[in-house]
N, C-alpha and C. Protein backbone atom coordinates (compact mmCIF):
# COMPACT_ATOMS: atom_id res chain seq x y z
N UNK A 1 0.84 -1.18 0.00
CA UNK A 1 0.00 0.00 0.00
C UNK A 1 0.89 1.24 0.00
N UNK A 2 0.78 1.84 -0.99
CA UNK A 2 1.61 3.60 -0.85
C UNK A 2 1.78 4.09 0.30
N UNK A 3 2.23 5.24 0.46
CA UNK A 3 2.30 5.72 1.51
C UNK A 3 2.04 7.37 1.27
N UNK A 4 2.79 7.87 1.95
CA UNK A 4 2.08 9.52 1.52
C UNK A 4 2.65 9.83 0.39
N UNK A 5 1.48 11.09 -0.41
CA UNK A 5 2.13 11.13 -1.68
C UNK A 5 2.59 10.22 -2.47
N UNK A 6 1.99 9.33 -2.50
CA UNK A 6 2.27 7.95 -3.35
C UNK A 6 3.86 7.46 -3.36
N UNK A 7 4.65 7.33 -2.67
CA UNK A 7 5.76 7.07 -2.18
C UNK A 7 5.58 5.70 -1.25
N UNK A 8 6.73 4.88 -1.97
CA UNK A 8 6.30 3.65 -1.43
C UNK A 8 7.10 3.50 -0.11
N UNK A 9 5.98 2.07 1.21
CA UNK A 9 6.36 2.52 2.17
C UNK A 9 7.50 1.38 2.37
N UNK A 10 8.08 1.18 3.84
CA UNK A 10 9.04 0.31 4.07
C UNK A 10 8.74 -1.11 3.27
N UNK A 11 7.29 -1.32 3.86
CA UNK A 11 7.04 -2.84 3.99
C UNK A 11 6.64 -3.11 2.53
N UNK A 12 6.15 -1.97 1.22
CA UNK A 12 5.40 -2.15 0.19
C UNK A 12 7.02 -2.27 -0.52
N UNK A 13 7.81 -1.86 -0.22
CA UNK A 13 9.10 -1.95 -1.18
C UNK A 13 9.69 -3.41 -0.72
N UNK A 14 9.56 -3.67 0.56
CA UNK A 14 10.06 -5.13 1.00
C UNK A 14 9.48 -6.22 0.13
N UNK A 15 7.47 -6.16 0.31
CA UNK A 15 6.83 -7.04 -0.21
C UNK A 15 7.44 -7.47 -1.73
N UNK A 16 7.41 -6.04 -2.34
CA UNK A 16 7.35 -5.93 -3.74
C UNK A 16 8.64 -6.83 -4.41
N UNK A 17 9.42 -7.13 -3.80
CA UNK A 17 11.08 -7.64 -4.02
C UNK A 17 10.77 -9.05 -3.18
N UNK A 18 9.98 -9.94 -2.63
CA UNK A 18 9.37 -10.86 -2.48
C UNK A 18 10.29 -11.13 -0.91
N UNK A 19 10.44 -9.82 -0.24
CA UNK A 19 11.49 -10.35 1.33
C UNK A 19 10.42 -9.47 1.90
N UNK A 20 8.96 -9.06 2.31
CA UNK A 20 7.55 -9.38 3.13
C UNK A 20 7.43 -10.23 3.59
N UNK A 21 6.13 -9.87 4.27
CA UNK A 21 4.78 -11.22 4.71
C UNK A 21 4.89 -11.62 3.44
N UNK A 22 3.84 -10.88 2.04
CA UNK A 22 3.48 -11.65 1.40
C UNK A 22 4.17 -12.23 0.49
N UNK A 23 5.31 -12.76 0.83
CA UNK A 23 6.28 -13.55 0.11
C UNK A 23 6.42 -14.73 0.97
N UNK A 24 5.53 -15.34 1.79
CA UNK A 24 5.55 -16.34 2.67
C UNK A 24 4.47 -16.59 3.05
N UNK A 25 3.55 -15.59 3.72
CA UNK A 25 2.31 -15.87 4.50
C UNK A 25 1.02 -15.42 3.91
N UNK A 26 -0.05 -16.47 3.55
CA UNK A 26 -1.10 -16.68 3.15
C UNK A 26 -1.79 -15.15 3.00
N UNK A 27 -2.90 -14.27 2.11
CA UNK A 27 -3.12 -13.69 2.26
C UNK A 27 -4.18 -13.18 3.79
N UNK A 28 -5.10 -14.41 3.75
CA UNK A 28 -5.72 -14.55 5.11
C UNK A 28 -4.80 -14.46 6.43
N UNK A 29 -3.88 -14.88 6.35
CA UNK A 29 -3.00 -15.21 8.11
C UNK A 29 -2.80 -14.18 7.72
N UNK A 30 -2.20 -13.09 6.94
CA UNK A 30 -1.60 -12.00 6.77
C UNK A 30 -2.47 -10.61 7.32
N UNK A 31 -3.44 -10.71 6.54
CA UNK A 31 -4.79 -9.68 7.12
C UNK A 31 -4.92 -9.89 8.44
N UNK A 32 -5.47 -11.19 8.95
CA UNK A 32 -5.66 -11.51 10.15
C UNK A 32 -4.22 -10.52 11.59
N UNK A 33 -2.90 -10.89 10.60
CA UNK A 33 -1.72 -10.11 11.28
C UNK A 33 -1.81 -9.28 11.98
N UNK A 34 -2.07 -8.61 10.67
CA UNK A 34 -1.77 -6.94 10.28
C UNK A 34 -3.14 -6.29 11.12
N UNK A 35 -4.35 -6.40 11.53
CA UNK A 35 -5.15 -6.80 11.85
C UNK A 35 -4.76 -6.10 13.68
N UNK A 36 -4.22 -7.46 14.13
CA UNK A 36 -3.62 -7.82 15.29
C UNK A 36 -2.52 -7.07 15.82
N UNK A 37 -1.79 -6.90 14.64
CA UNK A 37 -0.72 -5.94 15.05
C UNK A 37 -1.39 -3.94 15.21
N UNK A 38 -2.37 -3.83 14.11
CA UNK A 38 -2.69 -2.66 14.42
C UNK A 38 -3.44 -2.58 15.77
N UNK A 39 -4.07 -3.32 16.31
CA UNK A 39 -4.75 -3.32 17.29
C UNK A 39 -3.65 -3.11 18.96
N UNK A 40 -2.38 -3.60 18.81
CA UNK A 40 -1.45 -3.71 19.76
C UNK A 40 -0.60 -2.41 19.47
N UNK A 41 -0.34 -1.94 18.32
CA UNK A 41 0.28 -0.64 18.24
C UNK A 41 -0.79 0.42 18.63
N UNK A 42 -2.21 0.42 18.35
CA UNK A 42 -2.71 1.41 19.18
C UNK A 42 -3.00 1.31 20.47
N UNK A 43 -2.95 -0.16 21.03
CA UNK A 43 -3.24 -0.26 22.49
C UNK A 43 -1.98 0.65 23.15
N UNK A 44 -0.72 0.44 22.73
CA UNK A 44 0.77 0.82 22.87
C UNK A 44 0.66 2.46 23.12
N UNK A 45 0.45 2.74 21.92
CA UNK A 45 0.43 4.36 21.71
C UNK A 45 -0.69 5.01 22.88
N UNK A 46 -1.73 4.51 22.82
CA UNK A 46 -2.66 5.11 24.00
C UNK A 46 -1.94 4.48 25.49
N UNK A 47 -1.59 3.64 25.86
CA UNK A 47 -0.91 3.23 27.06
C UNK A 47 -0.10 4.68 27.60
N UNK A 48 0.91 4.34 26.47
CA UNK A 48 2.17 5.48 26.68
C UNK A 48 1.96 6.89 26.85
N UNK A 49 0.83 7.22 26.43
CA UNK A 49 0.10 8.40 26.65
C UNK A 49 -1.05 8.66 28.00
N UNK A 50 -0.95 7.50 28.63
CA UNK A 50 -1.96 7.62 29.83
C UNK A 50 -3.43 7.58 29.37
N UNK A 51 -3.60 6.97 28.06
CA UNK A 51 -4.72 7.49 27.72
C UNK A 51 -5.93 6.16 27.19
N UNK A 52 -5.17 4.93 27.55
CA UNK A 52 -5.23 3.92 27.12
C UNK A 52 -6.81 3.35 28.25
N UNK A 53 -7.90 2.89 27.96
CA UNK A 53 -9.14 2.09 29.03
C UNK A 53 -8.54 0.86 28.74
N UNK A 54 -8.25 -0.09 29.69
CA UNK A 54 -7.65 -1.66 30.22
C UNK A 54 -9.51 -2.15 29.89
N UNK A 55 -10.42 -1.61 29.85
CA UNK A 55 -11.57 -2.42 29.50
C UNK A 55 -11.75 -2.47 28.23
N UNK A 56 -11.16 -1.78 27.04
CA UNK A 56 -11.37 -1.87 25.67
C UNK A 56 -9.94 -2.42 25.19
N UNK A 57 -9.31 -2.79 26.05
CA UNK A 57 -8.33 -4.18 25.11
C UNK A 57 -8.65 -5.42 24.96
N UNK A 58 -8.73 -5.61 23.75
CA UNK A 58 -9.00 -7.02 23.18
C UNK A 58 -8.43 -8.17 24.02
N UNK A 59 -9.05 -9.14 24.23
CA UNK A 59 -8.55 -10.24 25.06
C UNK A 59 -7.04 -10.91 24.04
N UNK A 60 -7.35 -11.09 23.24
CA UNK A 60 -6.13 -11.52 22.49
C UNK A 60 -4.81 -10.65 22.04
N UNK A 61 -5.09 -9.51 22.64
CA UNK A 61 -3.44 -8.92 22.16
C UNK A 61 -3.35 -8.38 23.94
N UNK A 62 -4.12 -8.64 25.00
CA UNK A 62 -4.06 -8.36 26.47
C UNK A 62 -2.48 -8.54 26.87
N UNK A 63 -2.06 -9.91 26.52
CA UNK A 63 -0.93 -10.78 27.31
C UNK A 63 0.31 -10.12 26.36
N UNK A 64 -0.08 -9.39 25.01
CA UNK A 64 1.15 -8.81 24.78
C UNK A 64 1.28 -7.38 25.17
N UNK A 65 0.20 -6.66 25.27
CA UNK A 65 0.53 -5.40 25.91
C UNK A 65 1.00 -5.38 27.67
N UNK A 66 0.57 -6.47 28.23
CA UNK A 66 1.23 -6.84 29.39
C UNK A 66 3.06 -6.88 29.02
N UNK A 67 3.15 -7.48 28.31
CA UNK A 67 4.74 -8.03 27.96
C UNK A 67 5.29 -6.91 27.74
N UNK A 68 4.43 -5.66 27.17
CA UNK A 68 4.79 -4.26 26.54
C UNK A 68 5.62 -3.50 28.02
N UNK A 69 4.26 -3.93 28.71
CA UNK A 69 4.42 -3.06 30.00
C UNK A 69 5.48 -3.33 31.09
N UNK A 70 5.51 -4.89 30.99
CA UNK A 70 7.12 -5.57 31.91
C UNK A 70 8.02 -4.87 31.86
N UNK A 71 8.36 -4.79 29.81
CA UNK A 71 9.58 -4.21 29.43
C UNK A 71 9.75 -3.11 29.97
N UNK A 72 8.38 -1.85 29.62
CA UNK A 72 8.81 -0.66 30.03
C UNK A 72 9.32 -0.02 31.45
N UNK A 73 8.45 -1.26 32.86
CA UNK A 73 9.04 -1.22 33.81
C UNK A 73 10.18 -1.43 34.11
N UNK A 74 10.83 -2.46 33.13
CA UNK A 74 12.31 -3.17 33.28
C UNK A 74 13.58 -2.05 32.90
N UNK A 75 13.18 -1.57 31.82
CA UNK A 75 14.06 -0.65 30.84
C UNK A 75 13.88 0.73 31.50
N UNK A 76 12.83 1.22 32.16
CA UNK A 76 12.42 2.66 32.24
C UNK A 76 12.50 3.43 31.13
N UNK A 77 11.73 2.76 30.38
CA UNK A 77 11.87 2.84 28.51
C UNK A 77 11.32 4.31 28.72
N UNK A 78 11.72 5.26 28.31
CA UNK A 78 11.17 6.90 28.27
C UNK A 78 11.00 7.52 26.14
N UNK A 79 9.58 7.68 26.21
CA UNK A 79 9.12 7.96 24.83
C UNK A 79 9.67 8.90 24.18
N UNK A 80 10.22 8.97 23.14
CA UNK A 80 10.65 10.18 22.19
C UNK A 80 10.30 10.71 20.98
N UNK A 81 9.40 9.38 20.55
CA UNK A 81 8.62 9.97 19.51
C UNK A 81 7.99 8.32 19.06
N UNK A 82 6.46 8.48 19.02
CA UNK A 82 6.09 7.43 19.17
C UNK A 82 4.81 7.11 17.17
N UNK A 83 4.86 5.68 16.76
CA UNK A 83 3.87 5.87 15.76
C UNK A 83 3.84 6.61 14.64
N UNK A 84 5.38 7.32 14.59
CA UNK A 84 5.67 8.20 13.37
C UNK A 84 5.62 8.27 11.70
N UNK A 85 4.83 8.73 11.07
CA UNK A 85 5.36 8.22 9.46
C UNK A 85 6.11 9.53 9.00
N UNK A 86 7.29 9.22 8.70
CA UNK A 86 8.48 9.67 7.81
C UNK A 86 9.05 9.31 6.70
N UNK A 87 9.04 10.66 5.66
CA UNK A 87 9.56 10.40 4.89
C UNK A 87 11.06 10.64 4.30
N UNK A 88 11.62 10.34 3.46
CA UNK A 88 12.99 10.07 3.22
C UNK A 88 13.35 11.23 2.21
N UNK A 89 14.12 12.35 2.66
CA UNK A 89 13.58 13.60 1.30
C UNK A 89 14.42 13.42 -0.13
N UNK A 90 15.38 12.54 -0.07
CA UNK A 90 16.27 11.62 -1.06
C UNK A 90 15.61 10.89 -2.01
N UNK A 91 15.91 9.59 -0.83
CA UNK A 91 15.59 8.46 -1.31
C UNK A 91 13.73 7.83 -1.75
N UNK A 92 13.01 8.95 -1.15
CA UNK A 92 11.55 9.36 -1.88
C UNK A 92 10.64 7.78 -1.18
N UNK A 93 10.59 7.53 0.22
CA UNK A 93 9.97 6.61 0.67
C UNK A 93 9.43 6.92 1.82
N UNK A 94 8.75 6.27 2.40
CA UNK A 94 7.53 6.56 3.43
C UNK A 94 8.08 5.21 4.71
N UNK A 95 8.44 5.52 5.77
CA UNK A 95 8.21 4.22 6.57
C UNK A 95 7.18 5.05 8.01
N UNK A 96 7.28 3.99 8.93
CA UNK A 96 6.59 4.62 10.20
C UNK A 96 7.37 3.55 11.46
N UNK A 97 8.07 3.93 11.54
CA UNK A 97 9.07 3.60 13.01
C UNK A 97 7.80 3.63 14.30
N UNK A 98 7.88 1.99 14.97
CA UNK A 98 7.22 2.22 16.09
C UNK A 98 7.58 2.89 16.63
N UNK A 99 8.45 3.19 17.25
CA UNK A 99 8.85 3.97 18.82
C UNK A 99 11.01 4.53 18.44
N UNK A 100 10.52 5.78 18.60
CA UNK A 100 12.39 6.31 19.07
C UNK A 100 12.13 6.43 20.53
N UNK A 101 13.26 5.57 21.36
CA UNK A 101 13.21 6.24 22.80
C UNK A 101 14.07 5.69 23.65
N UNK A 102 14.08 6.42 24.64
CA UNK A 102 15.52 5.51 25.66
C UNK A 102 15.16 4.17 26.33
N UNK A 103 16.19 3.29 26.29
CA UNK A 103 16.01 2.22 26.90
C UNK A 103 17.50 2.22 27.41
N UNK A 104 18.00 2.07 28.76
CA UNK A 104 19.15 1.72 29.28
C UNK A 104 19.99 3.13 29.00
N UNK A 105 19.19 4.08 28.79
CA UNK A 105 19.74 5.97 28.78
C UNK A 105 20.28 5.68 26.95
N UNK A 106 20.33 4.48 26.70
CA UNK A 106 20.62 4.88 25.01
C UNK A 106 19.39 5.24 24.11
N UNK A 107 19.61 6.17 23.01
CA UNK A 107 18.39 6.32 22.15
C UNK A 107 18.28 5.46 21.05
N UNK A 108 16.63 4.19 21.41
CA UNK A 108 16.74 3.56 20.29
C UNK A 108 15.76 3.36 19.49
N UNK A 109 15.93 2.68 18.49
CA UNK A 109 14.96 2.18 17.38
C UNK A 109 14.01 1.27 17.92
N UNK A 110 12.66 1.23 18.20
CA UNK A 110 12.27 -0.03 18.56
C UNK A 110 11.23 -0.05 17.97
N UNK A 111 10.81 -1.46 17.57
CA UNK A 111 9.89 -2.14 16.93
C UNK A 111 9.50 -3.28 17.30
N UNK A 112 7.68 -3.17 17.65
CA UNK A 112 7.35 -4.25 18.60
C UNK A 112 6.81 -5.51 16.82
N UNK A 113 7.13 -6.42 17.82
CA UNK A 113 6.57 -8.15 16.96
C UNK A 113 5.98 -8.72 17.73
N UNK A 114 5.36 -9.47 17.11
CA UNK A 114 4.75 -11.13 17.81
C UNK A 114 5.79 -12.09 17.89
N UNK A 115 6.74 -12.13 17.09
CA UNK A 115 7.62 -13.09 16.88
C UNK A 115 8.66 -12.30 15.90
N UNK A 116 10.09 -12.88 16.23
CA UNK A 116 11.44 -12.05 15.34
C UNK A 116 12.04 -13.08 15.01
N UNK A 117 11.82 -12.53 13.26
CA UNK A 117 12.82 -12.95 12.03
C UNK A 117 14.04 -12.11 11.75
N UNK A 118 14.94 -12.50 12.33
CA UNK A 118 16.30 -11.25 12.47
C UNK A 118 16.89 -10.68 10.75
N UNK A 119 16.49 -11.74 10.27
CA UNK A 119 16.43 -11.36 8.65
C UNK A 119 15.72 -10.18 7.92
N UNK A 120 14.15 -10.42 8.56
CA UNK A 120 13.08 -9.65 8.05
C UNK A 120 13.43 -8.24 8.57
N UNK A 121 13.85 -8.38 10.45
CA UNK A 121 13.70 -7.07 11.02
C UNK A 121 14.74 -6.12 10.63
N UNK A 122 16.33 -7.02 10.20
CA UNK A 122 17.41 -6.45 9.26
C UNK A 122 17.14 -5.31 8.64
N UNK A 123 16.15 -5.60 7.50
CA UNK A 123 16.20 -5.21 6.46
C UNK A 123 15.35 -3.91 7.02
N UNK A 124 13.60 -4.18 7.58
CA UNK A 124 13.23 -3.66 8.19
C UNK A 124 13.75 -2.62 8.78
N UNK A 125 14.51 -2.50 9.18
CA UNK A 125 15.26 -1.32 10.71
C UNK A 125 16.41 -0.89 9.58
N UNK A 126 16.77 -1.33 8.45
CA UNK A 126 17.65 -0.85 7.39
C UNK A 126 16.89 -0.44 6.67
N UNK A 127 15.29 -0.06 6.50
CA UNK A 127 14.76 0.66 5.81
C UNK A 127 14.42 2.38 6.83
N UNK A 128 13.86 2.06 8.02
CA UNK A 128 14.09 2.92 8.90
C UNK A 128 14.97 3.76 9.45
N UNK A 129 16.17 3.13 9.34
CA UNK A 129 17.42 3.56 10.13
C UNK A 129 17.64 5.35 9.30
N UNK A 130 17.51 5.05 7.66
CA UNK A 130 17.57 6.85 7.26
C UNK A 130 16.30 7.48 7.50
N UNK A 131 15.71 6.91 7.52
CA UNK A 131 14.47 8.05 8.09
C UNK A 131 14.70 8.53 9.63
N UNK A 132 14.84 7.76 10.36
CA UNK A 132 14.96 8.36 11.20
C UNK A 132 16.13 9.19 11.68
N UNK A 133 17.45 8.97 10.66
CA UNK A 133 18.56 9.76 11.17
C UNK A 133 18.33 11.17 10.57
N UNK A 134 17.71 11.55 9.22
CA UNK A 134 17.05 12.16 8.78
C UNK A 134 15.82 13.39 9.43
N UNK A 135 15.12 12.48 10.01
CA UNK A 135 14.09 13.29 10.84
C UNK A 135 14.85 14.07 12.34
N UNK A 136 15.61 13.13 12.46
CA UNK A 136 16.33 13.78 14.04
C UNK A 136 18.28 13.33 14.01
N UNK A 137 18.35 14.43 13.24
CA UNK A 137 19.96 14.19 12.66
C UNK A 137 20.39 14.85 14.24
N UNK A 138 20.36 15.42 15.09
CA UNK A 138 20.45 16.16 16.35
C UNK A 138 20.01 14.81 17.52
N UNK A 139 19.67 13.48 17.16
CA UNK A 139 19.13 12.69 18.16
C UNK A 139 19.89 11.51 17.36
N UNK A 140 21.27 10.66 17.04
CA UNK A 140 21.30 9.58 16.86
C UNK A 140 21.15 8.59 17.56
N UNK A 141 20.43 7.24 16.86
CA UNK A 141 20.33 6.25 17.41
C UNK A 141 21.39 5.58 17.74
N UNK A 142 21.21 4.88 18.95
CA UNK A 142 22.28 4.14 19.56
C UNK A 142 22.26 2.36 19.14
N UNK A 143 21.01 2.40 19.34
CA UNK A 143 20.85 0.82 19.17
C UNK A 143 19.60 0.38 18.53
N UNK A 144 19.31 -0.81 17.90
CA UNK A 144 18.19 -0.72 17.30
C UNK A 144 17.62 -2.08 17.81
N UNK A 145 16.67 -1.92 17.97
CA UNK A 145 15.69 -3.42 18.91
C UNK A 145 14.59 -3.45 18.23
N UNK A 146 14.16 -5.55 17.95
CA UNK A 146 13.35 -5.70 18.04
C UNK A 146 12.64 -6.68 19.09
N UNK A 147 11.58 -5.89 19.41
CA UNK A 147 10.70 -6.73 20.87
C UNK A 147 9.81 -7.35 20.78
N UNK A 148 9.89 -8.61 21.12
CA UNK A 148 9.05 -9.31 20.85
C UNK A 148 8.30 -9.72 22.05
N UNK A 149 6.96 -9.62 21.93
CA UNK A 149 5.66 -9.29 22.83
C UNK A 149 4.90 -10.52 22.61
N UNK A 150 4.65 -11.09 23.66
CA UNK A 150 4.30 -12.53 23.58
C UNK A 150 2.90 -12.64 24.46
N UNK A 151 1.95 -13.46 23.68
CA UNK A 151 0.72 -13.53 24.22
C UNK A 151 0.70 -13.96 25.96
N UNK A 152 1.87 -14.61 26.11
CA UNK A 152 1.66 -15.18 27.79
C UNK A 152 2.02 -14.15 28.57
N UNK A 153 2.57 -12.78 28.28
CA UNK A 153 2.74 -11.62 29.20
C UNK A 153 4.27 -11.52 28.98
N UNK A 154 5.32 -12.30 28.09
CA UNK A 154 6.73 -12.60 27.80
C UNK A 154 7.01 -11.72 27.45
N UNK A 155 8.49 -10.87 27.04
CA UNK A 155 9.11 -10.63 26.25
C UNK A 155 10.55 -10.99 26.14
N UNK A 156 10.75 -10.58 25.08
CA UNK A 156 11.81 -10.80 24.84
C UNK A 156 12.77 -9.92 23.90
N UNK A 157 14.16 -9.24 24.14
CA UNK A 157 14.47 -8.17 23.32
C UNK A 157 15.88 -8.59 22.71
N UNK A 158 15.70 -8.22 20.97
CA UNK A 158 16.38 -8.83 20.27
C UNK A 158 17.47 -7.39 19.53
N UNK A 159 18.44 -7.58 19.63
CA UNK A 159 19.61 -6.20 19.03
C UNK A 159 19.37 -6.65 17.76
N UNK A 160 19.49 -5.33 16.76
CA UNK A 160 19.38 -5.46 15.67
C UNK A 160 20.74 -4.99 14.53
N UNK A 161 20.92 -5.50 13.85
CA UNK A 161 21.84 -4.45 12.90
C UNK A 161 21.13 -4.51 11.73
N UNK A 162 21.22 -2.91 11.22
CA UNK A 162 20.31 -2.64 10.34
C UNK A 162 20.51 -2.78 8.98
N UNK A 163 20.16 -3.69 7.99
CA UNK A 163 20.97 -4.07 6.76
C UNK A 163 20.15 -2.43 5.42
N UNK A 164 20.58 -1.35 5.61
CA UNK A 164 20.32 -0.24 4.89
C UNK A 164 20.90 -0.75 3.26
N UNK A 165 22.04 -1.25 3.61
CA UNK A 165 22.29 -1.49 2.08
C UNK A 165 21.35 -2.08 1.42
N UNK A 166 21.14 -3.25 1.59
CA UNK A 166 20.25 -4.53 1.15
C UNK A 166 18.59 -3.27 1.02
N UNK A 167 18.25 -2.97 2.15
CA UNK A 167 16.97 -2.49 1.63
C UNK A 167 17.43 -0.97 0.57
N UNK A 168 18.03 -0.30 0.58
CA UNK A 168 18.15 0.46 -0.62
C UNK A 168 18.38 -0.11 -1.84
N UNK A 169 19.25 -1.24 -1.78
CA UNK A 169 18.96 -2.09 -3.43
C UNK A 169 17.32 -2.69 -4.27
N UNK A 170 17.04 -3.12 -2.63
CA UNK A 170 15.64 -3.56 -2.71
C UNK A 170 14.67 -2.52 -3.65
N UNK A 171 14.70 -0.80 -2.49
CA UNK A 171 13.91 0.21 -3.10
C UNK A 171 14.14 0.10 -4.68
N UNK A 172 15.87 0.19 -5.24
CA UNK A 172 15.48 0.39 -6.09
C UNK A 172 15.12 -0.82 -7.57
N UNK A 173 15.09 -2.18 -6.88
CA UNK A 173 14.76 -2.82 -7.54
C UNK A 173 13.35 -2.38 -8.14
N UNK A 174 12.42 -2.23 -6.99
CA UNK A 174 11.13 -2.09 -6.66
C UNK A 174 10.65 -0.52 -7.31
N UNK A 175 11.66 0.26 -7.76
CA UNK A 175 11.15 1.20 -8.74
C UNK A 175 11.95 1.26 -9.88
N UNK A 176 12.97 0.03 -10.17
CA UNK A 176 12.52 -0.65 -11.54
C UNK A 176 11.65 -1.09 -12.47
N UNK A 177 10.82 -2.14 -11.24
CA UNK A 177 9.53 -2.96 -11.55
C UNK A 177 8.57 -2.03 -12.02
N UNK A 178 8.33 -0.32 -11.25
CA UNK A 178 7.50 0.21 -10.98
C UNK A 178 7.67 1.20 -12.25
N UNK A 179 8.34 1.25 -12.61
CA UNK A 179 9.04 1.71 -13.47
C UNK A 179 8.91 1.20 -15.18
N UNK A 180 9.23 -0.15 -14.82
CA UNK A 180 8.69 -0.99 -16.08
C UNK A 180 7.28 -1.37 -16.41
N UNK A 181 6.07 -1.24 -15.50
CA UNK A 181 4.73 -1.13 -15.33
C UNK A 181 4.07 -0.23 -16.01
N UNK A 182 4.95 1.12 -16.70
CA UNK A 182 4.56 2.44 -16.98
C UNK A 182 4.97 2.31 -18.16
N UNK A 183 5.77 1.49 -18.60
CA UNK A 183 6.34 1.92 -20.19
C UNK A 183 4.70 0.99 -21.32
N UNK A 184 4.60 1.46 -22.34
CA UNK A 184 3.48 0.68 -22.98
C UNK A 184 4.09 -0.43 -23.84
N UNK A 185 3.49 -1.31 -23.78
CA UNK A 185 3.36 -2.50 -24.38
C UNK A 185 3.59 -2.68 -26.07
């Protein structure tokens, strides 16, 4: 799906080069996901804001916003910019970084999962990593995490290194394709 200004986003340039969900997972499990995951990123975002009712969370993403909340007690995770979509004024792409913020007094990248593919989140957090140095060239990131939020109240936090190369080849595979779609037949 585009992103602003028709600028494609992290995950539509990932898909499109077949290293997505939908280069693996069914269109149904996928919706169903994406679904699930929006439902836990806004439980997240209203939490962090004090603004969150514990009676309108879904029973099924409950035990991961619990896991949300362990962490933040554990880390004294402090918000810096939360739910963001940024764009890249270059490289002409759209992503939306869950969360910039301190964890352990470093400023980091974090991105919540159900489960981490250190491959996927690579590339992922190497599509992010210029947007966000970009948006807050005065705030570099220290470290980049992905957290994984587990229905039994778990987490678990995974260091990332961000493969930027690999997803900038990707982009521009993906406005090759997009590219070759436009010429006529």
């Amino acid at each position: 799906m585009p992103g602003v200004r028709g600028l494609p986003s992290v995950t539509e340039v990932m898909d499109s080069v077949g290293l997505g969900f939908s280069g693996w997972m069914p269109p149904a499990r996928r919706e169903w996901a994406l679904a699930r995951g929006a439902a836990l990123h806004a439980a997240i975002a209203l939490d962090a804001e004090g603004a969150l009712d514990d009676a309108s969370v879904h029973p099924e993403i409950a035990g991961q916003l619990d896991a949300y909340r362990k962490w933040v007690a554990a880390t004294q995770h402090v918000v810096l910019a939360s739910e963001i979509e940024l764009v890249h004024s270059r490289w002409q792409y759209v992503g939306h970084p869950d969360r910039v913020g301190l964890v352990g007094g470093k400023v980091t990248l974090i991105d919540w999962k159900h489960s981490v593919d250190r491959d996927y989140c690579a590339l992922q957090m190497g599509g992010y990593a210029p947007l966000v140095r970009e948006a807050f060239p005065d705030t570099p990131v220290e470290q980049y995490v992905a957290l994984s939020l587990s229905p039994d109240g778990n987490y678990s936090t995974h260091v990332i290194v961000p493969d930027e190369q690999t997803f900038l080849a990707c982009l521009l595979v993906h406005r090759a394709r997009e590219a070759r779609k436009k010429v006529p037949a």
